[in-house]
N, C-alpha and C. Protein backbone atom coordinates (compact mmCIF):
# COMPACT_ATOMS: atom_id res chain seq x y z
N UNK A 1 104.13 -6.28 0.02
CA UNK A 1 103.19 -5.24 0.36
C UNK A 1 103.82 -3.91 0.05
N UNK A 2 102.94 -3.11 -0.33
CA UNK A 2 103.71 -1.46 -0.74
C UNK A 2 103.88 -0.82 0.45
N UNK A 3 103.86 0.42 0.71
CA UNK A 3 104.22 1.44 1.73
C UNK A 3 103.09 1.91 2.50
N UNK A 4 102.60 1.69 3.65
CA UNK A 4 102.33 2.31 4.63
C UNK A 4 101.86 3.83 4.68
N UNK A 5 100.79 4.25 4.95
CA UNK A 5 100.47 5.36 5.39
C UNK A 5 99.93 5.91 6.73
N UNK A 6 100.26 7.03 7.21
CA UNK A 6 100.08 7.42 8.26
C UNK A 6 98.36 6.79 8.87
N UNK A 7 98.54 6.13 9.89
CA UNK A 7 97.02 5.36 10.18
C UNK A 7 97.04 3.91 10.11
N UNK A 8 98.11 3.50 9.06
CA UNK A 8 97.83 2.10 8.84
C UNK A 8 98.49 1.27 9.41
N UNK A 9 97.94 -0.17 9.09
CA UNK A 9 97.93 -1.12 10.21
C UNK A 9 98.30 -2.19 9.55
N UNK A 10 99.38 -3.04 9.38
CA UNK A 10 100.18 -4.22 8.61
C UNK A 10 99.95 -5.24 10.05
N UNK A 11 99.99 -6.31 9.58
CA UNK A 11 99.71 -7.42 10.12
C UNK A 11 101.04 -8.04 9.83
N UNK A 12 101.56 -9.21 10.16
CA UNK A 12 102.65 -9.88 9.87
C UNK A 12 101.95 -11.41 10.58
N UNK A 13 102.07 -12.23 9.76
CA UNK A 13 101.50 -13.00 10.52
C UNK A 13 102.92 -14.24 11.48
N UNK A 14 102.82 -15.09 12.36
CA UNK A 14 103.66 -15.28 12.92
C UNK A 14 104.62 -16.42 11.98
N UNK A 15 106.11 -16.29 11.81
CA UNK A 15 107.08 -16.96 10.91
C UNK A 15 106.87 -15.92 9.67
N UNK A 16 105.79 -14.42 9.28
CA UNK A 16 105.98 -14.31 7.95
C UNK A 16 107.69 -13.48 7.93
N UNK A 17 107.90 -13.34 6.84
CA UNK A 17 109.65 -12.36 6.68
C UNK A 17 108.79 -11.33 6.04
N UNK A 18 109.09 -10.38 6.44
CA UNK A 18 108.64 -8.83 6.69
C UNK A 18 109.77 -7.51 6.74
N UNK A 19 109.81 -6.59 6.24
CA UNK A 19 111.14 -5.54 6.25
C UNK A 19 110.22 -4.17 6.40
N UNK A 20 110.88 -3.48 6.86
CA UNK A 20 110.46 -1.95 6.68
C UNK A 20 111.27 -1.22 6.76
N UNK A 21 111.33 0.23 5.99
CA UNK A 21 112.22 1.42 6.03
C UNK A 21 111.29 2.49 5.77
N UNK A 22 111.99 4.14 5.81
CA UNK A 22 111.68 5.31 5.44
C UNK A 22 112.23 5.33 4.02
N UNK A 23 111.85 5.66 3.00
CA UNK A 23 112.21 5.69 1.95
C UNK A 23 111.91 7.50 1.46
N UNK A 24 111.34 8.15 2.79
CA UNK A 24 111.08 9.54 1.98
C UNK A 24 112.41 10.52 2.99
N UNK A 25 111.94 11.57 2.50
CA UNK A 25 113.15 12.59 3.56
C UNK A 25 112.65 13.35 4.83
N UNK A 26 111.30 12.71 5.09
CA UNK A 26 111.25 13.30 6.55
C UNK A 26 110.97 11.99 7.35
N UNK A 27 110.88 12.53 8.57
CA UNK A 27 111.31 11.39 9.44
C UNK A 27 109.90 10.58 10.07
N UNK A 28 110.20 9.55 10.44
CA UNK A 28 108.85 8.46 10.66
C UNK A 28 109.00 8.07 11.77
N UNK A 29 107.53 7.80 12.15
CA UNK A 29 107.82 6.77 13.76
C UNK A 29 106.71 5.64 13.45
N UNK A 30 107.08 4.54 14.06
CA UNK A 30 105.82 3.64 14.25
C UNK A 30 105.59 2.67 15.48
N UNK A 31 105.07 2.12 15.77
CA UNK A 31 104.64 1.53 16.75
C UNK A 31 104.69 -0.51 16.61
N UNK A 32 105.27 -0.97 17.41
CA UNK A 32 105.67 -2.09 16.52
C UNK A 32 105.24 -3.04 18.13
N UNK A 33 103.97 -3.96 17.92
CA UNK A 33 102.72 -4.44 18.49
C UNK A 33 103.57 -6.24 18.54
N UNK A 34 104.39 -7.00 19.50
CA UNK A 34 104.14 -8.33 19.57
C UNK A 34 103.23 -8.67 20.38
N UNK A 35 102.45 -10.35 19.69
CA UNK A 35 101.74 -10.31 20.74
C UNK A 35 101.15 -11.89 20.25
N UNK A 36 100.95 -12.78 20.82
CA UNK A 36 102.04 -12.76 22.04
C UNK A 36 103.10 -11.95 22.45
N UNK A 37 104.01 -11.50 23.33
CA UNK A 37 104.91 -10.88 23.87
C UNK A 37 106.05 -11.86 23.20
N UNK A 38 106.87 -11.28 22.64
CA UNK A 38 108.68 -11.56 22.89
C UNK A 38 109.32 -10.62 23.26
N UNK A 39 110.83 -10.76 23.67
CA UNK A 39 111.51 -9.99 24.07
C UNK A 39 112.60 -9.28 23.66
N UNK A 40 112.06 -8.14 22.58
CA UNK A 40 112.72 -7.78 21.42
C UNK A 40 113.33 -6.24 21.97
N UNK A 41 112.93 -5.89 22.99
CA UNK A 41 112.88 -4.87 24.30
C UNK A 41 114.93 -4.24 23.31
N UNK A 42 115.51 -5.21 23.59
CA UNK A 42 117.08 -4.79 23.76
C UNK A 42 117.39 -4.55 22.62
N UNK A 43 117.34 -5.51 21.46
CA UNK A 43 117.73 -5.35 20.01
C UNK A 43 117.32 -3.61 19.83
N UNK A 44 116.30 -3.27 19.89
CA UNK A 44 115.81 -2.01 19.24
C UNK A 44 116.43 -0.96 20.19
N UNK A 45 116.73 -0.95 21.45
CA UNK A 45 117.50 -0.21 22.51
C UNK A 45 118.81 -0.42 21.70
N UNK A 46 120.16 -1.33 21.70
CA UNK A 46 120.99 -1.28 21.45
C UNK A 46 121.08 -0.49 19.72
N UNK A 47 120.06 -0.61 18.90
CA UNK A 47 119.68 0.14 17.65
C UNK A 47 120.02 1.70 17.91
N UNK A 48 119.26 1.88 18.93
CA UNK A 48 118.77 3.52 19.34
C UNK A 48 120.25 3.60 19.79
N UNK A 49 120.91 3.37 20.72
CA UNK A 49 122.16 3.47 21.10
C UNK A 49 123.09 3.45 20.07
N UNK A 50 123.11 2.63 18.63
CA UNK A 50 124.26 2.71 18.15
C UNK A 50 123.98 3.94 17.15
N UNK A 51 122.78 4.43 17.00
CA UNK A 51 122.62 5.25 16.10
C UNK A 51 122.88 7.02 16.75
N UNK A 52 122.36 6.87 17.97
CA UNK A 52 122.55 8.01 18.94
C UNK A 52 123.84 8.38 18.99
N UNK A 53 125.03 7.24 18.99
CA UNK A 53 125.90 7.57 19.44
C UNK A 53 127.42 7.96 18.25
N UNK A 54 126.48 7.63 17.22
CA UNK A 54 127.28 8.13 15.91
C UNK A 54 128.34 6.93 15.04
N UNK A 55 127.92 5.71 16.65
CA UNK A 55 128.79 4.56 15.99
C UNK A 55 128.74 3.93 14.62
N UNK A 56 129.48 3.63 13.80
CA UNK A 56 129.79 2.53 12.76
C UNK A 56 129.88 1.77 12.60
N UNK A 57 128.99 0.28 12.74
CA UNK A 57 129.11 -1.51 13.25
C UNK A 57 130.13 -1.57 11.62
N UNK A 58 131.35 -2.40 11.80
CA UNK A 58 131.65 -2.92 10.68
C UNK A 58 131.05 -4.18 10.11
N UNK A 59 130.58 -4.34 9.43
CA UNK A 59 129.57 -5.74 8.65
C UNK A 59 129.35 -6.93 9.58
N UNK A 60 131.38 -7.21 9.82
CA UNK A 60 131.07 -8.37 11.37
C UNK A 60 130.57 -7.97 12.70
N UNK A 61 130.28 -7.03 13.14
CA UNK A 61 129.65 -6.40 14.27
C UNK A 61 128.21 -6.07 13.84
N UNK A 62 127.73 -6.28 12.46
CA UNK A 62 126.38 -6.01 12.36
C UNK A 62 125.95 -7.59 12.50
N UNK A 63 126.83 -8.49 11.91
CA UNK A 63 126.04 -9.63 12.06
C UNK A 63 126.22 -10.20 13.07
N UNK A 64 127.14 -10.53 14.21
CA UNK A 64 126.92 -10.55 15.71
C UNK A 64 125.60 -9.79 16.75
N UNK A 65 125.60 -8.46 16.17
CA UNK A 65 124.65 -7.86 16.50
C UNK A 65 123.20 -8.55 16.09
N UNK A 66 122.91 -9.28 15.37
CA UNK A 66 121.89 -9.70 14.51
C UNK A 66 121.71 -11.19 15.47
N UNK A 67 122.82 -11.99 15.16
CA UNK A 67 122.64 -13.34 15.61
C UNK A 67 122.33 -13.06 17.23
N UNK A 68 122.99 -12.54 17.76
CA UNK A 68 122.41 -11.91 19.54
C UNK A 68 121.22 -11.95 19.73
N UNK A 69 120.35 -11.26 18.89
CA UNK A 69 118.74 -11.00 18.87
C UNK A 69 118.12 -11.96 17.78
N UNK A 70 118.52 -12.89 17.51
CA UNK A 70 117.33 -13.84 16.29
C UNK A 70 116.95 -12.81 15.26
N UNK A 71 117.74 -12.11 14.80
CA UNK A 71 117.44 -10.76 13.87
C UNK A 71 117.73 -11.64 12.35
N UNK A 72 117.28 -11.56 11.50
CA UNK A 72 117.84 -11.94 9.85
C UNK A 72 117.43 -10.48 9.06
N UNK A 73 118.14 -10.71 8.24
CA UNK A 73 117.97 -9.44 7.04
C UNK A 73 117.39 -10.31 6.22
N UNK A 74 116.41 -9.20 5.65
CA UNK A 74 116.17 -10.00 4.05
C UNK A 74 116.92 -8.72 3.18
């Protein structure tokens, strides 16, 4: 799928693999809808925290970080 515009509404359906980023130079927010409910609450807190705080995960601390939360990269 291409890029997102302000308003729009992506679906993911449940098991699809899905990625997103900012690819421009101002800054984005979005709103990110489970539902059923999981409990993805911490992964994105500990995110906000490592980014707030200026930290540097070295590669093995990103993928600990990952396996913790059922996180995969594509």
């Amino acid at each position: 799928m291409g890029g997102g515009r302000p308003g729009d509404f992506i679906y993911i359906p449940e098991g699809g693999i899905h990625a997103f980023g900012n690819e421009s130079d101002g800054a984005a927010a979005m709103l990110i809808l489970f539902a059923p409910g999981v409990a993805r609450e911490r992964y994105f807190e500990e995110l906000a925290e490592i980014g707030n705080s200026g930290r540097h995960l070295t590669p093995e601390e990103w993928t600990e970080l990952y396996a913790r939360h059922d996180q995969f990269m594509v």
